[in-house]
Each structure stands twice: as structure tokens, then as C-alpha cells.
C-alpha atoms as a PDB file:
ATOM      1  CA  UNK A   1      97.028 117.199 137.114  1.00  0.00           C
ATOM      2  CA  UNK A   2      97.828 120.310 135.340  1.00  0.00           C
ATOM      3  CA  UNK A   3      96.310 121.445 132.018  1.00  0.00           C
ATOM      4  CA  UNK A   4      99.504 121.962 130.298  1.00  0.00           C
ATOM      5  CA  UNK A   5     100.354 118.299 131.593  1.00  0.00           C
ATOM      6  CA  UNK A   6      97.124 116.868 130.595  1.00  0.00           C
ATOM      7  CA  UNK A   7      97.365 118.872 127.091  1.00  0.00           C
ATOM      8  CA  UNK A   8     100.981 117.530 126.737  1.00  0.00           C
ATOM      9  CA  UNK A   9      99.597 113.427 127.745  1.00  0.00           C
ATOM     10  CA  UNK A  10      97.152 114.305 124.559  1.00  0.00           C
ATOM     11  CA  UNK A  11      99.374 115.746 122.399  1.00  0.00           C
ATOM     12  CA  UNK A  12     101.727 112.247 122.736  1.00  0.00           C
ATOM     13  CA  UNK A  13      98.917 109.523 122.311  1.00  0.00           C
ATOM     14  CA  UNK A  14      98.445 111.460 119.264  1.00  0.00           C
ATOM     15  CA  UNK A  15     101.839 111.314 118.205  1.00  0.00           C
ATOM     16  CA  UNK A  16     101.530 107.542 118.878  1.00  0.00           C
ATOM     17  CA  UNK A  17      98.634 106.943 117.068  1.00  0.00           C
ATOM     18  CA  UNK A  18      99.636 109.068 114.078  1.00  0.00           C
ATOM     19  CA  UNK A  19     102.641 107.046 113.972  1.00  0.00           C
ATOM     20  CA  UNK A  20     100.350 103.968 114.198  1.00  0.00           C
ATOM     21  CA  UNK A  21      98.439 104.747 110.807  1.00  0.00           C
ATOM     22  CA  UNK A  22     101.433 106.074 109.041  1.00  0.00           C
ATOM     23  CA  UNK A  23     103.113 102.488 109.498  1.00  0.00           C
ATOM     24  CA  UNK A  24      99.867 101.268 108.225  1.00  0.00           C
ATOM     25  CA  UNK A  25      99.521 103.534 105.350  1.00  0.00           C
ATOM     26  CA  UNK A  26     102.885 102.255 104.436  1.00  0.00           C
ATOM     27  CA  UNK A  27     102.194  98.682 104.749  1.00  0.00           C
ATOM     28  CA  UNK A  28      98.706  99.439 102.572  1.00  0.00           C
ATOM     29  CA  UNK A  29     100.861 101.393  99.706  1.00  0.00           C
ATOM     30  CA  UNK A  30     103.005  98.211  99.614  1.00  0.00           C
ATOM     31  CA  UNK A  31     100.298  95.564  99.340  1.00  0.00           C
ATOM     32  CA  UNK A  32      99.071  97.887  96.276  1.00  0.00           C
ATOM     33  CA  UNK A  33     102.220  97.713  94.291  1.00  0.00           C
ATOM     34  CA  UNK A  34     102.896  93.882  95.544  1.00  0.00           C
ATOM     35  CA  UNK A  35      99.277  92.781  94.179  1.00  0.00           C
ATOM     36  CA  UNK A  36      99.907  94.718  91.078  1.00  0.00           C
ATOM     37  CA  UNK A  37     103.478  93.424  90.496  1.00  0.00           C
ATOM     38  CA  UNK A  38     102.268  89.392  91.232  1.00  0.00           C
ATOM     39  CA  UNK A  39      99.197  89.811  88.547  1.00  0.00           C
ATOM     40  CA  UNK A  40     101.669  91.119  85.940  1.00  0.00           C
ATOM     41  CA  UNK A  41     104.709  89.071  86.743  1.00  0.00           C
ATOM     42  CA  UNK A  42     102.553  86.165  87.444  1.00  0.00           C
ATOM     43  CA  UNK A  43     104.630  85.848  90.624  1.00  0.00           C
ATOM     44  CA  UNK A  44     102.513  83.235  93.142  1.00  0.00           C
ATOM     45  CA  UNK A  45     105.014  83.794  95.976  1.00  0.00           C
ATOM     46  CA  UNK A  46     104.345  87.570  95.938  1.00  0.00           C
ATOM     47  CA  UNK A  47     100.760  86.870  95.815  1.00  0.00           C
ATOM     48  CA  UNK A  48     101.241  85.125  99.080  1.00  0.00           C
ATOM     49  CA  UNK A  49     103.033  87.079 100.416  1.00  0.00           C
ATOM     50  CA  UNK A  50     100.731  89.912  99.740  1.00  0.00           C
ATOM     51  CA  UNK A  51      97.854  87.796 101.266  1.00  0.00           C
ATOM     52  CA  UNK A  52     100.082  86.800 104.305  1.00  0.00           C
ATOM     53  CA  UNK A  53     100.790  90.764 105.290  1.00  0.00           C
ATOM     54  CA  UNK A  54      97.078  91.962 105.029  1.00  0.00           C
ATOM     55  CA  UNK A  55      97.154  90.425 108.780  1.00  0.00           C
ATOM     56  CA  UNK A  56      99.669  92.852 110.206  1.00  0.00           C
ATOM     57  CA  UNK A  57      97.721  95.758 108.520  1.00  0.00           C
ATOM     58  CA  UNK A  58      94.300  94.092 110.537  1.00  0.00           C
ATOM     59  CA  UNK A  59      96.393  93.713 113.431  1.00  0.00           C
ATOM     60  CA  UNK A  60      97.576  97.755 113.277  1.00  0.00           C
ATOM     61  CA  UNK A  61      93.388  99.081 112.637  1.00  0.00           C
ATOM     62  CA  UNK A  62      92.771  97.404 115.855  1.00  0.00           C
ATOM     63  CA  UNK A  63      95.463  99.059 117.451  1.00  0.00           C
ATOM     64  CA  UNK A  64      94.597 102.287 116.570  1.00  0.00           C
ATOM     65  CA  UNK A  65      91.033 101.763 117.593  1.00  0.00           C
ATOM     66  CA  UNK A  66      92.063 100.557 120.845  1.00  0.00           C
ATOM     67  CA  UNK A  67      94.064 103.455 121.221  1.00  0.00           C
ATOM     68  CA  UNK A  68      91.614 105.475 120.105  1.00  0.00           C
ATOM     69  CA  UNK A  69      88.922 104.295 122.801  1.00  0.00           C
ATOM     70  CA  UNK A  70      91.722 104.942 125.827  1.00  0.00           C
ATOM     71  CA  UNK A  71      92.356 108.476 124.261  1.00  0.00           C
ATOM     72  CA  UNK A  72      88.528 108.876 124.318  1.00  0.00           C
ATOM     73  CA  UNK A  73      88.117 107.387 127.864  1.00  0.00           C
ATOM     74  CA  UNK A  74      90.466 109.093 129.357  1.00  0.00           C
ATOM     75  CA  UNK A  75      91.252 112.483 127.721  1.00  0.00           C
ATOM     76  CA  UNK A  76      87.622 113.023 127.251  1.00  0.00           C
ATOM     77  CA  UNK A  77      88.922 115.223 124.489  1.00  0.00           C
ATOM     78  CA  UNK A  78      87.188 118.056 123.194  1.00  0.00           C
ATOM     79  CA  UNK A  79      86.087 119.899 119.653  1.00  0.00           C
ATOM     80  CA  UNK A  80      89.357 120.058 117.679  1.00  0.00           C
ATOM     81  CA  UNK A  81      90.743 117.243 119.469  1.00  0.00           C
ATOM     82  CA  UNK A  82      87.766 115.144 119.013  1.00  0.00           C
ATOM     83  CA  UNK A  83      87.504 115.722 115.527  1.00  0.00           C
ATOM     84  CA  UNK A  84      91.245 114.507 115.456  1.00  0.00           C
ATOM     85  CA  UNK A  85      90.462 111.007 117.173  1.00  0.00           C
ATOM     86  CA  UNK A  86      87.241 110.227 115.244  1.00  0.00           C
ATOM     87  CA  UNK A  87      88.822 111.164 111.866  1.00  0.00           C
ATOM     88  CA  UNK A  88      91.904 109.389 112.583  1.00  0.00           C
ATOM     89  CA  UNK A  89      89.434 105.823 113.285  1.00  0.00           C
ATOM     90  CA  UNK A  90      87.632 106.666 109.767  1.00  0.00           C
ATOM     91  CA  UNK A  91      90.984 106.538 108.547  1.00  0.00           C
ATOM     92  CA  UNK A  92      92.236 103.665 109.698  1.00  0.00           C
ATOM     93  CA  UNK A  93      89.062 101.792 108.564  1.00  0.00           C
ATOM     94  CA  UNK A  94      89.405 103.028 104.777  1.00  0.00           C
ATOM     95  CA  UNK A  95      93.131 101.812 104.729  1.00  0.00           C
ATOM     96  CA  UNK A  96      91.882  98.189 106.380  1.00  0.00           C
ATOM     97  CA  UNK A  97      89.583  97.808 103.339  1.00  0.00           C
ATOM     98  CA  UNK A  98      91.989  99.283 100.875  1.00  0.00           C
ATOM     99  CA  UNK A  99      94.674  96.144 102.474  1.00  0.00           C
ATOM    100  CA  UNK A 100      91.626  93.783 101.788  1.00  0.00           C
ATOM    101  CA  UNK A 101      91.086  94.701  98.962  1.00  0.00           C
ATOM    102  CA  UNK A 102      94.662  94.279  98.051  1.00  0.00           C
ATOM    103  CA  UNK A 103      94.081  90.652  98.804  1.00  0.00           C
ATOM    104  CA  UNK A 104      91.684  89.999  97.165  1.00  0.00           C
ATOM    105  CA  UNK A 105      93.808  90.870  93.737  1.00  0.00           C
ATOM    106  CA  UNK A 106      96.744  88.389  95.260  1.00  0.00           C
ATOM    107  CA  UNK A 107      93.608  85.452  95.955  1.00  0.00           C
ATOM    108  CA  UNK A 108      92.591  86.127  92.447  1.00  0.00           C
ATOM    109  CA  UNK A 109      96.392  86.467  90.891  1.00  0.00           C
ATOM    110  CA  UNK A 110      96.800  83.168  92.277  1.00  0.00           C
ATOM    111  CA  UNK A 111      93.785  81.445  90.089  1.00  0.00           C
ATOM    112  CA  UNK A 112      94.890  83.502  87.133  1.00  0.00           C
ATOM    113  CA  UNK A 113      98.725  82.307  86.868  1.00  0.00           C
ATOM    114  CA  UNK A 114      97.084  78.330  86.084  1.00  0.00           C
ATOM    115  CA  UNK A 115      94.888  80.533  83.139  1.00  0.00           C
ATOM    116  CA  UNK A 116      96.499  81.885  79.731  1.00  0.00           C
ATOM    117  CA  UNK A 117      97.097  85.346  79.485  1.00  0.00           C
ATOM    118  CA  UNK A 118      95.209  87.919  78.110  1.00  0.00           C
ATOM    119  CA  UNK A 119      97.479  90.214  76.029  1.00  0.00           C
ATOM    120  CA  UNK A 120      98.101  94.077  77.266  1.00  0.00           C
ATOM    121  CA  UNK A 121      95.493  93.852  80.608  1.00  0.00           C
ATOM    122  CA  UNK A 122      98.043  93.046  83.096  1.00  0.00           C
ATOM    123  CA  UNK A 123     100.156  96.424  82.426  1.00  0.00           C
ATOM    124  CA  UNK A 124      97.447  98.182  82.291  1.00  0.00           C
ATOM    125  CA  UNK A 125      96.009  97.188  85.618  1.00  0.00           C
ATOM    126  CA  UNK A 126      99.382  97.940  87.193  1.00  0.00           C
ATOM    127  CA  UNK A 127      99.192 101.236  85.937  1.00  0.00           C
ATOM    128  CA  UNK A 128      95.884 101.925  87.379  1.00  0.00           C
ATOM    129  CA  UNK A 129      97.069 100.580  90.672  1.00  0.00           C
ATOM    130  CA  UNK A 130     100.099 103.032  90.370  1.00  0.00           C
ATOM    131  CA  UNK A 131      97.465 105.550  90.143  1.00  0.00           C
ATOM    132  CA  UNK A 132      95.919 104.508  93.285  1.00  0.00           C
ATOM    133  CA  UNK A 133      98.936 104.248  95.299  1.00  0.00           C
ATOM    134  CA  UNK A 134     100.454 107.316  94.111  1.00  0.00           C
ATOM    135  CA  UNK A 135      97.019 108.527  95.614  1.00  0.00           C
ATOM    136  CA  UNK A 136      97.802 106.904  98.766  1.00  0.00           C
ATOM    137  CA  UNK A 137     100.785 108.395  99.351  1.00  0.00           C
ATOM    138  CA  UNK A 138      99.797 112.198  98.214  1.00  0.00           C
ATOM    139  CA  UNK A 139      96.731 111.893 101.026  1.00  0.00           C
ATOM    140  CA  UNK A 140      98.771 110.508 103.831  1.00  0.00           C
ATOM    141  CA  UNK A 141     101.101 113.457 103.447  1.00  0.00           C
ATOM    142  CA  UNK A 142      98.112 115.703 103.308  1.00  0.00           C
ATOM    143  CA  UNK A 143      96.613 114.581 106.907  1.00  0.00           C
ATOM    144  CA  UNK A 144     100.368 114.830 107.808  1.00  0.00           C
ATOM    145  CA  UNK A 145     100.770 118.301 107.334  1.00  0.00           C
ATOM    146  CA  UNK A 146      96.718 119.292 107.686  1.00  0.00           C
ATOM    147  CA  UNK A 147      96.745 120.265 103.653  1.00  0.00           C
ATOM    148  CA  UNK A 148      93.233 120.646 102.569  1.00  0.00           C
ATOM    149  CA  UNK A 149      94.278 121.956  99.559  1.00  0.00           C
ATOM    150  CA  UNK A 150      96.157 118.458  99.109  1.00  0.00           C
ATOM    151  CA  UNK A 151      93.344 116.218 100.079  1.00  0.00           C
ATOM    152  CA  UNK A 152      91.078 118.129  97.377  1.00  0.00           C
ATOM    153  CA  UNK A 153      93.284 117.275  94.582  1.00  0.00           C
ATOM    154  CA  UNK A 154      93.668 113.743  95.370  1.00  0.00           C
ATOM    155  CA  UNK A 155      89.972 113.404  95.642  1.00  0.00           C
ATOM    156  CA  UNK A 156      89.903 114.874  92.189  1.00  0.00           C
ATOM    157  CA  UNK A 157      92.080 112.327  90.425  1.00  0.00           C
ATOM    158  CA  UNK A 158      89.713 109.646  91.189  1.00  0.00           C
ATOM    159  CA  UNK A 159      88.421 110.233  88.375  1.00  0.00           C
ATOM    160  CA  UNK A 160      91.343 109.231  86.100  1.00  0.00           C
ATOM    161  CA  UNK A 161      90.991 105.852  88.066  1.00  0.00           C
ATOM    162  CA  UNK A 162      87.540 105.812  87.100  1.00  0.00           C
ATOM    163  CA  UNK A 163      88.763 106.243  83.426  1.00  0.00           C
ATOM    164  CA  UNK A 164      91.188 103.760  83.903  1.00  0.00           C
ATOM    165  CA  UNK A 165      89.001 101.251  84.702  1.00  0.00           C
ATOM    166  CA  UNK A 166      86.082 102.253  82.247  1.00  0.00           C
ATOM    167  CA  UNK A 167      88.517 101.284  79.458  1.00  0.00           C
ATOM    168  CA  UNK A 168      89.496  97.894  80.756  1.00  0.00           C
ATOM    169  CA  UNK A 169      86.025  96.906  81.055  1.00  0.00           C
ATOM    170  CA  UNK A 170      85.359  97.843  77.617  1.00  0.00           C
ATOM    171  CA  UNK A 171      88.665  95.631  76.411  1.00  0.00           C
ATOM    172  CA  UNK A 172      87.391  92.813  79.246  1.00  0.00           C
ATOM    173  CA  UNK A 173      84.230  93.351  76.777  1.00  0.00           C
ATOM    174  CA  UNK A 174      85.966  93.174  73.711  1.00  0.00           C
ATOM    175  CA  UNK A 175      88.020  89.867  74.710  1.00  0.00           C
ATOM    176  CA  UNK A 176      85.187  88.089  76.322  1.00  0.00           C
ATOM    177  CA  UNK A 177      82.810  88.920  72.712  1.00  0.00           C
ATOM    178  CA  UNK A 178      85.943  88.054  70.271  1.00  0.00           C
ATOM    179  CA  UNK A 179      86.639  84.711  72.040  1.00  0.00           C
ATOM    180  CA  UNK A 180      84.590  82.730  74.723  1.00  0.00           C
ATOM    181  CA  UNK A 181      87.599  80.927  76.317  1.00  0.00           C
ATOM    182  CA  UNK A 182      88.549  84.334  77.616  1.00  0.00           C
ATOM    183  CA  UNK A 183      85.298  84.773  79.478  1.00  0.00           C
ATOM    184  CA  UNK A 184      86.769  83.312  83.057  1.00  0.00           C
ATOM    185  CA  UNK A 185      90.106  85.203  83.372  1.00  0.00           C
ATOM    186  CA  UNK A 186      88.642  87.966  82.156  1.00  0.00           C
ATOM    187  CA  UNK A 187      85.727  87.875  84.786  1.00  0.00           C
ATOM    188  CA  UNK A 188      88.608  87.747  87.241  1.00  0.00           C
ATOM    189  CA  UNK A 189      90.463  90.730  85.633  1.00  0.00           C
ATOM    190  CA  UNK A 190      87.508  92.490  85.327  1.00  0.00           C
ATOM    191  CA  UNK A 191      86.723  91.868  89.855  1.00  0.00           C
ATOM    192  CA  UNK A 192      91.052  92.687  90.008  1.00  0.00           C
ATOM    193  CA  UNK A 193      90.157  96.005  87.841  1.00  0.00           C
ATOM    194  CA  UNK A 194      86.927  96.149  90.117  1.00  0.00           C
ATOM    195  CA  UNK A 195      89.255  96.185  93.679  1.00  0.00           C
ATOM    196  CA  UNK A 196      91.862  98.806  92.333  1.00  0.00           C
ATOM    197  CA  UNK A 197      88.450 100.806  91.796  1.00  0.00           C
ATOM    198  CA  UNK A 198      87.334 100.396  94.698  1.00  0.00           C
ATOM    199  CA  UNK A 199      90.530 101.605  96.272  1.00  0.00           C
ATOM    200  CA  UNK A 200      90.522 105.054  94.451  1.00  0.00           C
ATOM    201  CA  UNK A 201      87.045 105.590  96.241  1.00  0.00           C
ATOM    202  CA  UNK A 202      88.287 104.938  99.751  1.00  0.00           C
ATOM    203  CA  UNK A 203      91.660 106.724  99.378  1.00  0.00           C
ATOM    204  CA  UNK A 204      88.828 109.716  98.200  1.00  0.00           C
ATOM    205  CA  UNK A 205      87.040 109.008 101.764  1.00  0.00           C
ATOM    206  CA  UNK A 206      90.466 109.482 103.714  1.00  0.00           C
ATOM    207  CA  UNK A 207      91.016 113.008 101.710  1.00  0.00           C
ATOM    208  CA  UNK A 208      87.729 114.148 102.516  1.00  0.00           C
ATOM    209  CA  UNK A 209      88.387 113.282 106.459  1.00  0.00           C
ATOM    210  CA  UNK A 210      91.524 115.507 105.541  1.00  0.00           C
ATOM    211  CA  UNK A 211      89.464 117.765 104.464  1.00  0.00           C
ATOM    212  CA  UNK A 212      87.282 117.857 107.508  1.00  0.00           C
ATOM    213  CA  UNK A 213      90.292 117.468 109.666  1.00  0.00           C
ATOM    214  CA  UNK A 214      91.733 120.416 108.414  1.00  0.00           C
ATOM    215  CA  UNK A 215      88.628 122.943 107.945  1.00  0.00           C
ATOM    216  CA  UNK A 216      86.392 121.699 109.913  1.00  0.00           C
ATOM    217  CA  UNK A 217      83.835 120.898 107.109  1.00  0.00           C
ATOM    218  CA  UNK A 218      83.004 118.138 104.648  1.00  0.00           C
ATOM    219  CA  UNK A 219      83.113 119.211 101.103  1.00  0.00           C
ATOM    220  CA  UNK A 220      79.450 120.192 100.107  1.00  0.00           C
ATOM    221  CA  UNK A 221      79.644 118.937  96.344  1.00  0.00           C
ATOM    222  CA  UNK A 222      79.201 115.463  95.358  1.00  0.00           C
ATOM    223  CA  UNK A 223      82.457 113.137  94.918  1.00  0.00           C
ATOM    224  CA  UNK A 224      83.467 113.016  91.522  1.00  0.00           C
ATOM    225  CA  UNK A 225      82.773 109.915  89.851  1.00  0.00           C
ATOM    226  CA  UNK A 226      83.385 108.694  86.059  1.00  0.00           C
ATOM    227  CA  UNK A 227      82.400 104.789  86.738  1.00  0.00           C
ATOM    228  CA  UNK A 228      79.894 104.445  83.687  1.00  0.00           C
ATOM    229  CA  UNK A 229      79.603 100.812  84.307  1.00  0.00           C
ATOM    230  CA  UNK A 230      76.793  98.513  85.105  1.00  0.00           C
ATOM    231  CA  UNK A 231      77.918  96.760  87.863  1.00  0.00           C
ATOM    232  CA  UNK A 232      77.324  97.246  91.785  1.00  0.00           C
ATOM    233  CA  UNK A 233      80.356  98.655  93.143  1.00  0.00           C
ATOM    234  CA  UNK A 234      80.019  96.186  96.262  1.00  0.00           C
ATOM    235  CA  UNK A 235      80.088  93.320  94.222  1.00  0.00           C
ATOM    236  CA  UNK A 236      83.952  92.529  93.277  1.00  0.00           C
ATOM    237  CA  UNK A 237      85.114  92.255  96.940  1.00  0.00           C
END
């Protein structure tokens, strides 16, 4: 087999696999809006649904894994290409969790919609998840066209998530302190507020594979963070 031939081969399980995690990156900015959408519209079918179509975005990571490991076996790629293939699987992995975390909000929607509301947190929260999947959306157009520049900003603007969710806590607070029968859906805002968090940070981790991707480096300063909170960031999954 020829080298153009076996460059060629490469160049379209790439294709494929690129085509793989932009399908999932769509299904992933979806679930964001959907779980958003269900907690402020109190919507329990949405919430299903949302919970129902984290499975296809499971089903898609393992496909690009599995494609990954045949590109691997076989192409045996090398340097550039390599970097491609592993950053590609690091990206796939940060969009599975952002999908689960995505249902977690729809698991928790669902408890919340038997609970009164708590005036003004709702909006807010779907704001914050706007945020986030705006986010989404500017990074997977960034490893798209190899944008470094891109990827850096989005990395950036995690911090106005952090923000974001800084204040809710502080109203969660506020609710909890002014009247006890808040404290339980507030708890479960407050773990909703916790996930879209948690989502900012891993849409950072797929701009700084873009960043890699694209340069070749990770960036040598320390990811911007604004969450002044208490809590253990692995504790609202």
C-alpha cells in the first residue's frame, strides 16, 4: 500500500470520527437547553426526555473510542496525527460527562416540579446554562477549524459561569436563612446550579485540547476560576 493511499485511509477515519463527535456535540448542546427549559417550564416530559437521550450520547463516546482504537491499531499514526486521535478521545469523554451531567438536572427537575417554586432561580439557572451552551458551541467550532485563538476565549468565559453560579448560591443562601421550608428545593437548585458548573469546567477542558490540538502545547497558566464556594466540586453529580 502506497503512502498517499495509506495517508488518504487516515485522513477519512478522521473525517468519520470528526463527524462522530460533532453529532455528539450537538446532541450534548441540546440536552443543555432541554434540562434548562424542563426546570423552568416545569415540563416532566422534557425532563424525560432529556434523561432518555443521554443514552444515544453514551452510545456515540463508545463509538468514537472504538474508532479511535482501530485508527490506532491500524494506522499506527504518528506525531500530529496522534495528537489528533488522543485529543479527539479526551473530547469525547468531556462531552459524555457534560450529557450526564445534563441528566442529572432532568432527574432532579423531576423531584422539583412536586415542590413549590422558588421565585426568580429558575430563569436564572437557564441563563447560566445558556452560558454554557453558547460555550459549547463556540469550542466545537474552534476544534473545527483548529482556532486556538477561539478555544482561549471560551476558556476565559468560564469565569462568568463561575459568577453566575456564585450569585445563586448566595440567593440559595438567602432563601434557605429567610424560610426553612425552602431548604430541600433549594438544596436541589443549588446541585442543578452545581451541574451547569460543572459543565463550564469541562467545556474549558475541550478548549484547552483545542488548544493543544492546534499548537501543540497546553496553556502554561492556571485555568481561570471564580468558584468562591465551599463545596467540593465532585459532590453535585
Amino acid at each position: 500500500m502506497s503512502d498517499q493511499h495509506i495517508v488518504a485511509s487516515f485522513d477519512r477515519d478522521l473525517e468519520a470520527i470528526q463527524a462522530l463527535i460533532m453529532k455528539m456535540g450537538g446532541l450534548v448542546e441540546a440536552a443543555i437547553l432541554d434540562a434548562a427549559k424542563s426546570l423552568e417550564t416545569r415540563d416532566e416530559e422534557l425532563a424525560e426526555r432529556v434523561r432518555r437521550n443521554d443514552r444515544a450520547i453514551d452510545e456515540l463516546e463508545e463509538r468514537v473510542n472504538e474508532e479511535c482504537a482501530r485508527v490506532l491499531a491500524l494506522r499506527q499514526p504518528q506525531a500530529t496525527d496522534l495528537r489528533t486521535v488522543l485529543t479527539v478521545m479526551k473530547i469525547s469523554a468531556n462531552l459524555e460527562r457534560v450529557g450526564d451531567y445534563a441528566k442529572n438536572m432532568a432527574k432532579r427537575t423531576s423531584v422539583l416540579v412536586q415542590m413549590a417554586p422558588i421565585e426568580g432561580t429558575s430563569g436564572a439557572m437557564r441563563r447560566m446554562a445558556k452560558a454554557v451552551e453558547t460555550m459549547m458551541k463556540d469550542v466545537l467550532d474552534s476544534y473545527i477549524q483548529r482556532d486556538a485563538e477561539m478555544a482561549r476565549d471560551v476558556r476565559l468565559r468560564d469565569q462568568e459561569v463561575d459568577q453566575m453560579y456564585n450569585a445563586l448560591f448566595r440567593q440559595f443562601l438567602t432563601f434557605m436563612m429567610e424560610d426553612p421550608r425552602n431548604i430541600t428545593a433549594c438544596m436541589h437548585l443549588h446541585f442543578i446550579a452545581k451541574n451547569i458548573e460543572r459543565m463550564g469546567d469541562h467545556v474549558t477542558s475541550i478548549a484547552e485540547q483545542v488548544i493543544y490540538l492546534a499548537t501543540g502545547e497546553m496553556p502554561d497558566d492556571s485555568r481561570p476560576k471564580d468558584d468562591r464556594t465551599p463545596y467540593d466540586k465532585t459532590g453535585a453529580s
